[in-house]
PDB file of N, CA and C in Angstrom:
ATOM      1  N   UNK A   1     132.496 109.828   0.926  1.00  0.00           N
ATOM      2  CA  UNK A   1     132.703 108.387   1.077  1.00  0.00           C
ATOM      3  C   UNK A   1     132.559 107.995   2.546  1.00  0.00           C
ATOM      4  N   UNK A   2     131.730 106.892   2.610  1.00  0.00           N
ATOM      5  CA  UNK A   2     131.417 106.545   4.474  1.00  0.00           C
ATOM      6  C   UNK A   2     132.682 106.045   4.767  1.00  0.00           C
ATOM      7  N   UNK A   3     133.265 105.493   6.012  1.00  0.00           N
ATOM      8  CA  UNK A   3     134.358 105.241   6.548  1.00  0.00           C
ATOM      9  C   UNK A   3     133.216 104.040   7.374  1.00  0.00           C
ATOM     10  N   UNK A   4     134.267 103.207   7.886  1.00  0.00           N
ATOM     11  CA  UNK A   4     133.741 102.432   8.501  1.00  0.00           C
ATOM     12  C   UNK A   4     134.526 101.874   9.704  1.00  0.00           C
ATOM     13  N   UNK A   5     134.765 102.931  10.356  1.00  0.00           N
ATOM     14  CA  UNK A   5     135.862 102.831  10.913  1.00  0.00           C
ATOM     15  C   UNK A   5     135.370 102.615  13.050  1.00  0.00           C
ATOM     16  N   UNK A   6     136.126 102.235  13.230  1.00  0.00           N
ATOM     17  CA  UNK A   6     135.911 101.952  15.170  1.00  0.00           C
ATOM     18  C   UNK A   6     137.046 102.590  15.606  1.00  0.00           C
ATOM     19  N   UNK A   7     136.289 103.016  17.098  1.00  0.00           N
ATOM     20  CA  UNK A   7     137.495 103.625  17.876  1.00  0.00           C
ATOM     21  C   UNK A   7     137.618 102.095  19.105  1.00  0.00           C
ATOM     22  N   UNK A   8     138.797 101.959  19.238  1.00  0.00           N
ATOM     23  CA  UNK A   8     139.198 101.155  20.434  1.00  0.00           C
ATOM     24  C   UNK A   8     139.603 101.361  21.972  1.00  0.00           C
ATOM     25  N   UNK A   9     139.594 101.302  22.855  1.00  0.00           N
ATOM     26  CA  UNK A   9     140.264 102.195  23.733  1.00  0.00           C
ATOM     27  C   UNK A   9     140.202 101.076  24.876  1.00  0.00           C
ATOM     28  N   UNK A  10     140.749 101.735  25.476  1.00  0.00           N
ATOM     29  CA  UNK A  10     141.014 100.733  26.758  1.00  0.00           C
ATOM     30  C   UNK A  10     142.351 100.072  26.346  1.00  0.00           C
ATOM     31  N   UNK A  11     143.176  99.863  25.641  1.00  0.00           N
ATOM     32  CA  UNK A  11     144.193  99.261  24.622  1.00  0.00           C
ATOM     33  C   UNK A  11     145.235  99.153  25.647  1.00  0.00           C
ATOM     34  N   UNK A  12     145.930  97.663  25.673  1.00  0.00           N
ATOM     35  CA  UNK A  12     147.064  97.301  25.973  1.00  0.00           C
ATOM     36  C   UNK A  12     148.448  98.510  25.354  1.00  0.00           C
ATOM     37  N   UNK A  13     148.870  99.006  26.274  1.00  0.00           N
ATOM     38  CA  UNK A  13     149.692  99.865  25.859  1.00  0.00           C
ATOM     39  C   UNK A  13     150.903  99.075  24.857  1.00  0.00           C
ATOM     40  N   UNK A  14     151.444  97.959  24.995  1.00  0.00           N
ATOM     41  CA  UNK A  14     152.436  97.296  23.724  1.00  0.00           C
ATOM     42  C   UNK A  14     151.361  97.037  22.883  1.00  0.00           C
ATOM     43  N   UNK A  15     150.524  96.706  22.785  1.00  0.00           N
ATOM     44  CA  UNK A  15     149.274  96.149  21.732  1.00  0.00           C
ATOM     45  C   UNK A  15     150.178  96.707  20.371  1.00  0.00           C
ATOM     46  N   UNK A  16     150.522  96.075  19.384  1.00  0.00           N
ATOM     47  CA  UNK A  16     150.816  96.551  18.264  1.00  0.00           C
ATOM     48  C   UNK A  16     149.788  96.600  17.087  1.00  0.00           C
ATOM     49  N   UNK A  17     149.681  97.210  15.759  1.00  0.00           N
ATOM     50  CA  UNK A  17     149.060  97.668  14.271  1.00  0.00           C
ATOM     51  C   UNK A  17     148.452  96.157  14.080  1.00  0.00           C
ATOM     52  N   UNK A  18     149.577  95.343  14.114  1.00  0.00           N
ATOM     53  CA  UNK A  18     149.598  93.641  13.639  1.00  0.00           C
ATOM     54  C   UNK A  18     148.684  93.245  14.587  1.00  0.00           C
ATOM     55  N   UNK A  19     148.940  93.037  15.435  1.00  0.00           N
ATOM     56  CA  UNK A  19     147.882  92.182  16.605  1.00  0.00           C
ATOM     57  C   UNK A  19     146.695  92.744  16.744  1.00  0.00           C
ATOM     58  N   UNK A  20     146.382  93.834  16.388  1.00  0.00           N
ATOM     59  CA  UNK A  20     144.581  94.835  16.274  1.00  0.00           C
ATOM     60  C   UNK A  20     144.200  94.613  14.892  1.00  0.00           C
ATOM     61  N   UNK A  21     145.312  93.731  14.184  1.00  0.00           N
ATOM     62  CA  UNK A  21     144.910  93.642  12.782  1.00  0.00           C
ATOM     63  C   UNK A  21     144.513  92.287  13.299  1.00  0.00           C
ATOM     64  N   UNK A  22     144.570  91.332  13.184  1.00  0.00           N
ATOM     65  CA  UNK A  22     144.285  90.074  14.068  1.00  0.00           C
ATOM     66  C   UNK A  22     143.380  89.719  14.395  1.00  0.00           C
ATOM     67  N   UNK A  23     143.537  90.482  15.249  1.00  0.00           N
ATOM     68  CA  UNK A  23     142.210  90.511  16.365  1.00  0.00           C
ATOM     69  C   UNK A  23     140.727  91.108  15.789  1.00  0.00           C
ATOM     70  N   UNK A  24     141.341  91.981  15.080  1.00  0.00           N
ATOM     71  CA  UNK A  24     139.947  92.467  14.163  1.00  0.00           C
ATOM     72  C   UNK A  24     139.556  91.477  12.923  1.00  0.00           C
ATOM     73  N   UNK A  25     140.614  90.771  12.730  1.00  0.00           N
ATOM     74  CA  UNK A  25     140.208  89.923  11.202  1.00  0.00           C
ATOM     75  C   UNK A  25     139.226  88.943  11.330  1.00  0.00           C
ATOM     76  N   UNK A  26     138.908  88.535  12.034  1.00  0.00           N
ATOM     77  CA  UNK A  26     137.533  87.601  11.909  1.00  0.00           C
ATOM     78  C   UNK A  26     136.383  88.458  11.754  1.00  0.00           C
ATOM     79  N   UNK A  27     136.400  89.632  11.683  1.00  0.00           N
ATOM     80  CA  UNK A  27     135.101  90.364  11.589  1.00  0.00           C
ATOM     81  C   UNK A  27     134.910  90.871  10.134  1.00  0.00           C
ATOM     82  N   UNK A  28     135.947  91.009   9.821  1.00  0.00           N
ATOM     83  CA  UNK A  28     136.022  91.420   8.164  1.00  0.00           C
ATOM     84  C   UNK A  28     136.815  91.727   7.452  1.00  0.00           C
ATOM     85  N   UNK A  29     137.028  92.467   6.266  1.00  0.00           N
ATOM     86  CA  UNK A  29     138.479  92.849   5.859  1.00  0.00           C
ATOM     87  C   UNK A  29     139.073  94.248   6.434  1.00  0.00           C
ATOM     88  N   UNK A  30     140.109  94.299   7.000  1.00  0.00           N
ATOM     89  CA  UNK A  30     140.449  95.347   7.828  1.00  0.00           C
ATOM     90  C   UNK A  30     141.369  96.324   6.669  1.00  0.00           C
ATOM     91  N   UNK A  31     140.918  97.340   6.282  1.00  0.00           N
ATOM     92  CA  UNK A  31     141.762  98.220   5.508  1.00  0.00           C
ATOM     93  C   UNK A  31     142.837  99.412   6.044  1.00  0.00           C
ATOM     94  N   UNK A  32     142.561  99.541   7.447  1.00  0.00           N
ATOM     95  CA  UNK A  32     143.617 100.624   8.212  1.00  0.00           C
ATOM     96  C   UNK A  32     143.617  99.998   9.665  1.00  0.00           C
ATOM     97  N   UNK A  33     144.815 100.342  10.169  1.00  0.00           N
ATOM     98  CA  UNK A  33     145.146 100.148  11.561  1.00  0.00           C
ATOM     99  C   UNK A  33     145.563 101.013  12.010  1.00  0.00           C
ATOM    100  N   UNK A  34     145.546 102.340  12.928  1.00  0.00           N
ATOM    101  CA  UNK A  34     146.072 103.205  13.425  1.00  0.00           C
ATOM    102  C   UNK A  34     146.235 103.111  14.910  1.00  0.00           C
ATOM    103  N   UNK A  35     147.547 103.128  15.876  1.00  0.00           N
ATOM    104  CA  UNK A  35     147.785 102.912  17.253  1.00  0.00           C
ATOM    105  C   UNK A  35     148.407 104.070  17.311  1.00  0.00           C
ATOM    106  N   UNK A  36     147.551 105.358  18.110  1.00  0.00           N
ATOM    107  CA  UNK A  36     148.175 106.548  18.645  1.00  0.00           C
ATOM    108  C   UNK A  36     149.176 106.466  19.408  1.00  0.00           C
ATOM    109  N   UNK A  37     149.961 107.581  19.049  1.00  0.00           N
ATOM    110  CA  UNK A  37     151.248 107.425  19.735  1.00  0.00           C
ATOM    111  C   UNK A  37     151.300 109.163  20.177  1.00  0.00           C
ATOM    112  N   UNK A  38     152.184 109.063  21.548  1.00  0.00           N
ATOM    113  CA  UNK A  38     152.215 110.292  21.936  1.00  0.00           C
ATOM    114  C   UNK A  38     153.335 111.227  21.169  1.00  0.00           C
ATOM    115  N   UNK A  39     153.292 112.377  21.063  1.00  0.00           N
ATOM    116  CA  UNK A  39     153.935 112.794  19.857  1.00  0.00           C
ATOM    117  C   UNK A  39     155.081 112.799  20.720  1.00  0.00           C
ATOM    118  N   UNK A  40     155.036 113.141  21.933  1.00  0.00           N
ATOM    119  CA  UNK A  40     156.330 113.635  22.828  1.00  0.00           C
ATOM    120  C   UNK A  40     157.330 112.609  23.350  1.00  0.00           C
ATOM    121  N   UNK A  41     156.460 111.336  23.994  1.00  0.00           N
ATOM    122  CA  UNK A  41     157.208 110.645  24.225  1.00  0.00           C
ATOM    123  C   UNK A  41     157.424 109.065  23.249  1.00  0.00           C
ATOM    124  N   UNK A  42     156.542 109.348  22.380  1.00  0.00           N
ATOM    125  CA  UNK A  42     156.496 107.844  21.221  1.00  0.00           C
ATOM    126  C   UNK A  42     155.899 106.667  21.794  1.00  0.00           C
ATOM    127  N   UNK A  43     155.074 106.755  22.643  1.00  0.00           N
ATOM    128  CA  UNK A  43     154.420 105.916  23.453  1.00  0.00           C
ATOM    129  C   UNK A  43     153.013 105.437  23.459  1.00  0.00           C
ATOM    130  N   UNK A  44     152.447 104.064  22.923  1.00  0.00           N
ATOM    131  CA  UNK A  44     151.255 104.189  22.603  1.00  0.00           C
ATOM    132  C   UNK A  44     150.691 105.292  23.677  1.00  0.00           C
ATOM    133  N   UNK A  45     148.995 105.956  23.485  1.00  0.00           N
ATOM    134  CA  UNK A  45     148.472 106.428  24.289  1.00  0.00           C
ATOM    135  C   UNK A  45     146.973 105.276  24.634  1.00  0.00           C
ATOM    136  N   UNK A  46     147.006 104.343  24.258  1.00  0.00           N
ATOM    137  CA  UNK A  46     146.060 103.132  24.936  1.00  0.00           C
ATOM    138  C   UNK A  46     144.956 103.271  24.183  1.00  0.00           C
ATOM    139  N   UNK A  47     144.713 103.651  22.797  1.00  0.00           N
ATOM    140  CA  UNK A  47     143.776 104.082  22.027  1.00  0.00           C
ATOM    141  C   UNK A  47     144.127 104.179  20.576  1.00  0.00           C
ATOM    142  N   UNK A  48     143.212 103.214  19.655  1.00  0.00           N
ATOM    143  CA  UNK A  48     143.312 103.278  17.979  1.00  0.00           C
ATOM    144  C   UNK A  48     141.980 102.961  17.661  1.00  0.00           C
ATOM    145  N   UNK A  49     142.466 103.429  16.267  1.00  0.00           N
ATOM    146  CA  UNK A  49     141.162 103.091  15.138  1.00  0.00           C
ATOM    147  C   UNK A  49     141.793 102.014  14.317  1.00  0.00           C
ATOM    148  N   UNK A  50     140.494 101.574  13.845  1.00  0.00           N
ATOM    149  CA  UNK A  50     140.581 100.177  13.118  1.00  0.00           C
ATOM    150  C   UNK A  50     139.464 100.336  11.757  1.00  0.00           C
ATOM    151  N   UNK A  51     139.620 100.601  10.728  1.00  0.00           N
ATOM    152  CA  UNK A  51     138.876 100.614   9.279  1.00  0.00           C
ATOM    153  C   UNK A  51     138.707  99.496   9.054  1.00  0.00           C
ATOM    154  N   UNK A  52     137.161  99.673   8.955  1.00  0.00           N
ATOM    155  CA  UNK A  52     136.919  98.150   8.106  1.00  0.00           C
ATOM    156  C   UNK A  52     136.534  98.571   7.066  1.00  0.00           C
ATOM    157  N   UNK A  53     136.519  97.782   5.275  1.00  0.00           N
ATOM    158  CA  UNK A  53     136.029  98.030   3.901  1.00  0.00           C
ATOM    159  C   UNK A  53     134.319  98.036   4.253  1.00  0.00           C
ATOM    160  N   UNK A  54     133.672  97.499   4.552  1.00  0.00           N
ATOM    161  CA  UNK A  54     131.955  97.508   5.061  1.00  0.00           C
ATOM    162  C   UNK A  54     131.602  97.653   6.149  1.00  0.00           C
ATOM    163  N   UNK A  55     130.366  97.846   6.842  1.00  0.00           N
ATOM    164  CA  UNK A  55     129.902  98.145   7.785  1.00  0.00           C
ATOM    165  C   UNK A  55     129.801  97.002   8.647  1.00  0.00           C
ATOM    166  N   UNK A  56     129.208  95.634   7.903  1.00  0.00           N
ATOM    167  CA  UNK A  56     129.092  94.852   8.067  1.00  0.00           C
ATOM    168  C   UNK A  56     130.077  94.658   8.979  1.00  0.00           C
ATOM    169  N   UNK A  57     131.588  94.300   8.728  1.00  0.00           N
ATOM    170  CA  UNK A  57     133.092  94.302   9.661  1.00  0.00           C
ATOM    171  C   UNK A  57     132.489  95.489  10.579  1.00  0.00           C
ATOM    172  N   UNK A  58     132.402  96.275  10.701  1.00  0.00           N
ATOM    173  CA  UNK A  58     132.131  97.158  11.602  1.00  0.00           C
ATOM    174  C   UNK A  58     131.336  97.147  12.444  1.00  0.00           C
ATOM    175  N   UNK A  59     130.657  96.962  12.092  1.00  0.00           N
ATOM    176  CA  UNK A  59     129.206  96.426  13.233  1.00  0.00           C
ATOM    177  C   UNK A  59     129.620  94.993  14.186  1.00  0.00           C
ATOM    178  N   UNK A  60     130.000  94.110  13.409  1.00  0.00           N
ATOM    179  CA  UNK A  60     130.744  92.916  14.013  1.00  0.00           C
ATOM    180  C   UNK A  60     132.053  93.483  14.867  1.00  0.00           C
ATOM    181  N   UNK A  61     132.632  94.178  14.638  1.00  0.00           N
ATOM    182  CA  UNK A  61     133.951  94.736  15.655  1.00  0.00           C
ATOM    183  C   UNK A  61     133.493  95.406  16.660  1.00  0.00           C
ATOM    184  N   UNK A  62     132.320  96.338  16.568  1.00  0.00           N
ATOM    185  CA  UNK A  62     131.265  97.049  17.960  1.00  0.00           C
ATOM    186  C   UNK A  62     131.238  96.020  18.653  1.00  0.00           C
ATOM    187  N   UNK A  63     130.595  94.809  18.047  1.00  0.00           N
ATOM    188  CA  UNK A  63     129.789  93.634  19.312  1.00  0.00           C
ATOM    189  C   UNK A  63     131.133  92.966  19.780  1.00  0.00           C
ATOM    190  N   UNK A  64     132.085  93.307  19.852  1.00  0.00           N
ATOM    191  CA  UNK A  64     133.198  92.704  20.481  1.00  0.00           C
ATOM    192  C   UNK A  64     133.554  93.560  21.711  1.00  0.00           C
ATOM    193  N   UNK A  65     132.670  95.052  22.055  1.00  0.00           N
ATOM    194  CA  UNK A  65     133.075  95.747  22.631  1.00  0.00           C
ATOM    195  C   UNK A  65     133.074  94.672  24.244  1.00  0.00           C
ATOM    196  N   UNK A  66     134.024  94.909  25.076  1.00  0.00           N
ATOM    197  CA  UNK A  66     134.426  94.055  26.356  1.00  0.00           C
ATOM    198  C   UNK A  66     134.754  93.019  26.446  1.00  0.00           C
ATOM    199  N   UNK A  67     135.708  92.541  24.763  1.00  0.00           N
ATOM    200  CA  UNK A  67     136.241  91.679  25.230  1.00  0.00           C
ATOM    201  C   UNK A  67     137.951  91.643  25.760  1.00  0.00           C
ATOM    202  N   UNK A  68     138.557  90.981  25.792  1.00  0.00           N
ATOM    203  CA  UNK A  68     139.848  90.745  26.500  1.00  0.00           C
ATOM    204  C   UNK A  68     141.083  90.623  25.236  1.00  0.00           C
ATOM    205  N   UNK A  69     141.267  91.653  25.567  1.00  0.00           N
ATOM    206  CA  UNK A  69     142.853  91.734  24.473  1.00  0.00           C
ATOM    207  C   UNK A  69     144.187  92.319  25.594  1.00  0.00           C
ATOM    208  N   UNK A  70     144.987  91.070  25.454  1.00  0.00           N
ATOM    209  CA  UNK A  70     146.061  91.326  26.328  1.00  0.00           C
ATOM    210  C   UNK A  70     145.898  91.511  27.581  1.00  0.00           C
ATOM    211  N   UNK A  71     144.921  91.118  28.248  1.00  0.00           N
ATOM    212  CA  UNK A  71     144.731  91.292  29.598  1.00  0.00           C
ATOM    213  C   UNK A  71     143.702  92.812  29.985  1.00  0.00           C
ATOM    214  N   UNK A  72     143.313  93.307  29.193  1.00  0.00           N
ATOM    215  CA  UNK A  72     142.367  94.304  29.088  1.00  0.00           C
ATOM    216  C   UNK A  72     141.056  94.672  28.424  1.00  0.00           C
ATOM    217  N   UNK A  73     140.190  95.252  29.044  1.00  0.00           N
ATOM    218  CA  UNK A  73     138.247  94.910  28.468  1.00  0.00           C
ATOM    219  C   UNK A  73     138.579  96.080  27.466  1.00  0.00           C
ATOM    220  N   UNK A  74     138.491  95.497  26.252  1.00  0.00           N
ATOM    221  CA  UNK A  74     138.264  96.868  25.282  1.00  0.00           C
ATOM    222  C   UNK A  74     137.194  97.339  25.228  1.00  0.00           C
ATOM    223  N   UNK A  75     137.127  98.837  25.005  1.00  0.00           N
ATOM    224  CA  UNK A  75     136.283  99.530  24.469  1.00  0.00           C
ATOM    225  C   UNK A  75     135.688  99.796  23.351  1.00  0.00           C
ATOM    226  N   UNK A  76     134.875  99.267  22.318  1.00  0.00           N
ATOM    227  CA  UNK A  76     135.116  99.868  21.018  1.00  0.00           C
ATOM    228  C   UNK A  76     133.562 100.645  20.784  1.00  0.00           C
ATOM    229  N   UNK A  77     133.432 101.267  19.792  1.00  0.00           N
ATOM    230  CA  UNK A  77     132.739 102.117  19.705  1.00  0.00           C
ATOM    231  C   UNK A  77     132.786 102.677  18.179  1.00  0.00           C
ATOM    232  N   UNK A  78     131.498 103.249  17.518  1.00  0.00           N
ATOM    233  CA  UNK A  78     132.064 103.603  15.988  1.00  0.00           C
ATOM    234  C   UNK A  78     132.292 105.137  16.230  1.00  0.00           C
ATOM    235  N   UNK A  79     133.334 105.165  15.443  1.00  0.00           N
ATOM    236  CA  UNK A  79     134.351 106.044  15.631  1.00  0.00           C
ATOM    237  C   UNK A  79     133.739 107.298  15.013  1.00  0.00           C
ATOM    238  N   UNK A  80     133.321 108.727  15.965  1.00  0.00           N
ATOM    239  CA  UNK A  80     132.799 110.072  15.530  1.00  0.00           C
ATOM    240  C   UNK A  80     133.629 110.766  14.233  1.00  0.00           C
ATOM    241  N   UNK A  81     133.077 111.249  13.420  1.00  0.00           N
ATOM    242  CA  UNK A  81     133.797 111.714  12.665  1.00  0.00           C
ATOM    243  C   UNK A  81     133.963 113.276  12.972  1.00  0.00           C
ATOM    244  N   UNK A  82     135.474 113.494  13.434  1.00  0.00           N
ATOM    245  CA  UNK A  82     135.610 115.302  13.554  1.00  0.00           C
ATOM    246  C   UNK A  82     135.122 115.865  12.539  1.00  0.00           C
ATOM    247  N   UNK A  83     134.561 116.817  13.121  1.00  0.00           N
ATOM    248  CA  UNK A  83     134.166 117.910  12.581  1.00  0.00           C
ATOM    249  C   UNK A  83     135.524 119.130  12.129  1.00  0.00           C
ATOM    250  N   UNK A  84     135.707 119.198  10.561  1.00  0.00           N
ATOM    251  CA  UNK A  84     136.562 119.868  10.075  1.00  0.00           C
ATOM    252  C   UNK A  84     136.670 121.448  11.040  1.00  0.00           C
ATOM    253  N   UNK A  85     138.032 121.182  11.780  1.00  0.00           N
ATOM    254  CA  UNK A  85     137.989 122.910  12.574  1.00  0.00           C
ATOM    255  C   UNK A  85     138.811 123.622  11.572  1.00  0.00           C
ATOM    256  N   UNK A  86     138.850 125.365  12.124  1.00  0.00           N
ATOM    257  CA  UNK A  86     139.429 125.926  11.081  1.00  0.00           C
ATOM    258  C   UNK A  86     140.994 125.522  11.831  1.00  0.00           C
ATOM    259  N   UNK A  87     141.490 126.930  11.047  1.00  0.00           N
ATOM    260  CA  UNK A  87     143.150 126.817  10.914  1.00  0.00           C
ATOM    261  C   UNK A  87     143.301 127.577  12.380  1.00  0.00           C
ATOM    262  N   UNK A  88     142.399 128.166  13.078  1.00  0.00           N
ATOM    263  CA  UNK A  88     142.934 128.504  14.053  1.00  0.00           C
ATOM    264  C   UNK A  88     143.287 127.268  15.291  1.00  0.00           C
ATOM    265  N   UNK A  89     142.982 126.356  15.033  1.00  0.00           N
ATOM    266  CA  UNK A  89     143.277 125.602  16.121  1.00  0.00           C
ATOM    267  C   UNK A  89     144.780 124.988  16.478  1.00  0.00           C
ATOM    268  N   UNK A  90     145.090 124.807  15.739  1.00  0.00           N
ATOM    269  CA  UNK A  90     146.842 125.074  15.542  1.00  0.00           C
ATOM    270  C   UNK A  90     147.251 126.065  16.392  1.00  0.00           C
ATOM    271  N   UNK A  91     146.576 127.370  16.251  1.00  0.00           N
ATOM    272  CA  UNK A  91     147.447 128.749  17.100  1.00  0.00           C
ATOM    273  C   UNK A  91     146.447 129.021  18.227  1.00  0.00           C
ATOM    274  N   UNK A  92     145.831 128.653  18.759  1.00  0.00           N
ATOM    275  CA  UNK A  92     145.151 128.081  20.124  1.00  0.00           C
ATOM    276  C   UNK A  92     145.969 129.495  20.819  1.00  0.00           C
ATOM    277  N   UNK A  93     145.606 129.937  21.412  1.00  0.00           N
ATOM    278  CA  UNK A  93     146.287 131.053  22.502  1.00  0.00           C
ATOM    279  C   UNK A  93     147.759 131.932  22.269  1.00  0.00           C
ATOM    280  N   UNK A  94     147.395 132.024  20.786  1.00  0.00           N
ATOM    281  CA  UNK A  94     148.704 132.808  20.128  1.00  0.00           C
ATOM    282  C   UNK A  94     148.176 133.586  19.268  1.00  0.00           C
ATOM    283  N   UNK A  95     148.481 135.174  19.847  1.00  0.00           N
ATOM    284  CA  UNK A  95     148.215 135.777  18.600  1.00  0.00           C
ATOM    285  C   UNK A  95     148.368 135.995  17.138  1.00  0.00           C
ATOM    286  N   UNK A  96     147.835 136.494  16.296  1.00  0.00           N
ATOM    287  CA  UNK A  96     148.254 136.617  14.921  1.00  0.00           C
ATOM    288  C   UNK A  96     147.934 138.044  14.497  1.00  0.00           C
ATOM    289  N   UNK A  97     149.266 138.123  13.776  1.00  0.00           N
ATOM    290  CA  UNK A  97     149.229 139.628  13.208  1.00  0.00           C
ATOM    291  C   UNK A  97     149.753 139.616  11.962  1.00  0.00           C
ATOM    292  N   UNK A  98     149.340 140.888  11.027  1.00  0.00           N
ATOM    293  CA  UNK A  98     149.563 140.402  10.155  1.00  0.00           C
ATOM    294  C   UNK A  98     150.033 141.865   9.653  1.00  0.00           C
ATOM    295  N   UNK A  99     150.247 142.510   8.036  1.00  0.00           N
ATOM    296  CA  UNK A  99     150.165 143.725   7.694  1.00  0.00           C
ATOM    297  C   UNK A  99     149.387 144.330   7.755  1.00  0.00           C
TER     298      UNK A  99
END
């Protein structure tokens, strides 16, 4: 299933889910709002994704890239899709042993 999703960045650090919902709604119907948060300190990290149901919304949310939200030039961009890593990335510089 395609996603149609944008990355944002440059993001007003209070910027809330609601107000990127907003702000994105004139472009189309917005089906997800995600505002990263740092796991450690609970603090936006100045960067979300925004799902739109069509491309159409999506393509229209790109051409908004530099405009002014909250006093800051957003970035937007369509959002890369990771590439599924294995399970080792979790244990990053830890061994594993096993029987």
């Amino acid at each position: 299933m395609m996603q149609y999703k944008v990355y944002v960045g440059n993001l007003n650090y209070s910027a809330t889910e609601q107000e990127l919902h907003s702000f994105f709604s004139d472009c189309g119907t917005v089906t997800d709002v995600a505002v990263l948060m740092d796991k450690i300190t609970g603090k936006a990290r100045g960067f979300a994704f925004v799902t739109f149901e069509d491309a159409d919304g999506m393509n229209k949310a790109i051409s908004k890239n530099g405009s002014d939200m909250m006093g800051r030039s957003l970035k937007i961009s369509q959002a890369e899709q990771k590439p599924k890593s294995d399970s080792h990335s979790f244990n990053r510089g830890r061994q594993q042993y096993s029987d």
